[in-house]
Protein backbone atom coordinates (compact mmCIF):
# COMPACT_ATOMS: atom_id res chain seq x y z
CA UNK A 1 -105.65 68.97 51.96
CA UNK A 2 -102.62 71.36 52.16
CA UNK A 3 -100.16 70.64 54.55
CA UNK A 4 -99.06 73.46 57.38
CA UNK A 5 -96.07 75.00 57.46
CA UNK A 6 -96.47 75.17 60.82
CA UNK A 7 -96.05 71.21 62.19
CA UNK A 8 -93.84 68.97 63.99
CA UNK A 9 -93.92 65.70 62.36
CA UNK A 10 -92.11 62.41 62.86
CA UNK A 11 -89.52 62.53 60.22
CA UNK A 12 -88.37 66.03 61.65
CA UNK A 13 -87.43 64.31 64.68
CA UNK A 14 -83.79 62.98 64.80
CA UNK A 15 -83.89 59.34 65.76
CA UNK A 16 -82.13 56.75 65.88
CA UNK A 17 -78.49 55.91 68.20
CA UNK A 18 -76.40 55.88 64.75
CA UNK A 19 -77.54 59.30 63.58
CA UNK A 20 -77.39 60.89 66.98
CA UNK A 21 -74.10 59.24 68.14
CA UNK A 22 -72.66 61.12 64.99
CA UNK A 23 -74.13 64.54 65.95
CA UNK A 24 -72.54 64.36 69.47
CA UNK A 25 -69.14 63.34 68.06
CA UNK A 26 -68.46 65.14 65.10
CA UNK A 27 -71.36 68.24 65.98
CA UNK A 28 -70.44 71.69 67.08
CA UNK A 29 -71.43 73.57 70.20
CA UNK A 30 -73.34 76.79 70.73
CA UNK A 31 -73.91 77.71 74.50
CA UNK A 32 -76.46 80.09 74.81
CA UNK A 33 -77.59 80.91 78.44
CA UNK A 34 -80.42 77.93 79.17
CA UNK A 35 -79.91 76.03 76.12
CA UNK A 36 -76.57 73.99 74.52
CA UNK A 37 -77.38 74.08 70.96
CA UNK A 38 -75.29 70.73 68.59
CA UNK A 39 -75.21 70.79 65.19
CA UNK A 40 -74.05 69.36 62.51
CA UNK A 41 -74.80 70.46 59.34
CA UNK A 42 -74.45 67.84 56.22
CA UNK A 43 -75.22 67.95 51.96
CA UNK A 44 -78.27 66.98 51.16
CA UNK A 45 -79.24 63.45 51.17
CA UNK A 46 -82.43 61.91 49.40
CA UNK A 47 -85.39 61.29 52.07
CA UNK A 48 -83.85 63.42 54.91
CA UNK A 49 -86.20 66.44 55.96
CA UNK A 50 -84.09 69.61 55.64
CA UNK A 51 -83.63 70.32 59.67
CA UNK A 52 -83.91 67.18 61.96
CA UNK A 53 -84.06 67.82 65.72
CA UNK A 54 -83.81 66.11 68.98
CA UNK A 55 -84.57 67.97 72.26
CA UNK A 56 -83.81 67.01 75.73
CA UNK A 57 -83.99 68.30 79.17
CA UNK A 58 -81.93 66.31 81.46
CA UNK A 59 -83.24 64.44 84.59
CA UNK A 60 -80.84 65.96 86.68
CA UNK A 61 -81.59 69.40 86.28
CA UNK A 62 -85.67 68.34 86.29
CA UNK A 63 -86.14 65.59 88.81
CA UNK A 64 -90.15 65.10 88.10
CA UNK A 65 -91.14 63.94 84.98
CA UNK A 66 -93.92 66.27 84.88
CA UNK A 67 -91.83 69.21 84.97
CA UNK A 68 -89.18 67.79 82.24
CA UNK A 69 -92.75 67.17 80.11
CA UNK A 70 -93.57 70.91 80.40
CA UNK A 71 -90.24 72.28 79.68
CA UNK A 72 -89.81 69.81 76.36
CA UNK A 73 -93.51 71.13 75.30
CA UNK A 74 -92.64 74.42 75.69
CA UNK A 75 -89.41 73.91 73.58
CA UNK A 76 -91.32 71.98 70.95
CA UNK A 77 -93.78 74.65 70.70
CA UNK A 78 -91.56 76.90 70.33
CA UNK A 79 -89.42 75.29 67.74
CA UNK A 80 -92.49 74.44 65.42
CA UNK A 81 -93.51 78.12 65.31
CA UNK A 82 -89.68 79.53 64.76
CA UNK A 83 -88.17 76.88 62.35
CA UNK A 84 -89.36 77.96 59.40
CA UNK A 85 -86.34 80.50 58.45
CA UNK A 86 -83.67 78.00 59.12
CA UNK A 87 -86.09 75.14 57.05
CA UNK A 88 -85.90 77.81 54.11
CA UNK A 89 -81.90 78.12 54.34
CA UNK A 90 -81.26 74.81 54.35
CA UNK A 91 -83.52 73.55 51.28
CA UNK A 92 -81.93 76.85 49.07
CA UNK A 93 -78.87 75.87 50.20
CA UNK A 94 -79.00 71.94 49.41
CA UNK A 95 -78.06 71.15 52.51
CA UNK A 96 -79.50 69.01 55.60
CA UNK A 97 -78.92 70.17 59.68
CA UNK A 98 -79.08 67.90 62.79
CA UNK A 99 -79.29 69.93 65.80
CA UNK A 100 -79.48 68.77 69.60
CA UNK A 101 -81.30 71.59 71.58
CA UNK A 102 -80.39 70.83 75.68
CA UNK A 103 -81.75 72.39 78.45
CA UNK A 104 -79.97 73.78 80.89
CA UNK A 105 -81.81 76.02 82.91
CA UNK A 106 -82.79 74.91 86.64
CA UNK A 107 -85.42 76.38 87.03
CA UNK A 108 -89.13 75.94 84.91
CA UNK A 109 -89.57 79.50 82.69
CA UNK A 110 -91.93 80.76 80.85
CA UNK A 111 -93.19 80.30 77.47
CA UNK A 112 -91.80 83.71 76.68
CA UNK A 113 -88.12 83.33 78.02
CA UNK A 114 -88.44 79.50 75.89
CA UNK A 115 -89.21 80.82 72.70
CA UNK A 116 -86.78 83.75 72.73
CA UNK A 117 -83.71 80.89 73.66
CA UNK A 118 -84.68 78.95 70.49
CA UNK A 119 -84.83 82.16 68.37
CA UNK A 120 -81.64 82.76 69.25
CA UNK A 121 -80.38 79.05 68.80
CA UNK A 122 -81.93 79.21 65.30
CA UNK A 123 -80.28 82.21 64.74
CA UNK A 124 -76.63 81.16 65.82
CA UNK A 125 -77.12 77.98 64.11
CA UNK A 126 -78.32 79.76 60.60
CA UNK A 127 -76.47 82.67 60.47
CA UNK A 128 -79.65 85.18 59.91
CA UNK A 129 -80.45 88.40 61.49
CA UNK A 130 -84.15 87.26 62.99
């Protein structure tokens, strides 16, 4: 069976308090209005996935759990359909990312205003016209 492009698998997500303690001290910022993008892009290193990612939206900004849930689906979503480009850089380029993607925003929006944040974050972080 051929595996999609298209997925959001365990080893994509960044894990682990070593690996993301590093990212928030040695990562770089992007501010983009909803989202704080942190990055930290490494060489290549034998059984790391290309682009590893972590995504949070913080409790204060979302006091219910249910609406933090919806936001972090929507981001997920997002990310699994628009990754692809900055996957593709990183593997030509022999080279591995971390990224942090934070929400910022208030306020619940829609899958429409989600999607074209993390465009942009991929963007900023990749360096490509998308």
């Amino acid at each position: 069976m051929k595996q999609r492009a298209e997925s959001f698998k365990k080893t994509e997500r960044l894990c682990g308090v070593r690996s993301i303690s590093e990212l928030f001290a040695e990562g770089r910022t992007i501010n983009i209005p909803s989202v704080r993008v942190i990055y930290r892009i490494m060489p290549a290193a034998p059984g790391l996935m290309p682009v590893r990612v972590l995504i949070t939206v913080p409790r204060r900004h979302f006091k219910k759990a249910v609406d933090r849930n919806i936001m972090k689906r929507r981001i997920r979503e997002a990310w699994r359909k628009n990754k692809e480009p900055l996957v593709a850089l990183m593997l030509q380029s022999g080279r591995t990312a971390d990224i942090a993607l934070i929400w910022n925003d208030t306020q619940i929006k829609p899958y429409s205003y989600t999607e074209k944040c993390i465009k942009e974050a991929i963007t900023r972080v990749s360096g490509l016209k998308y």
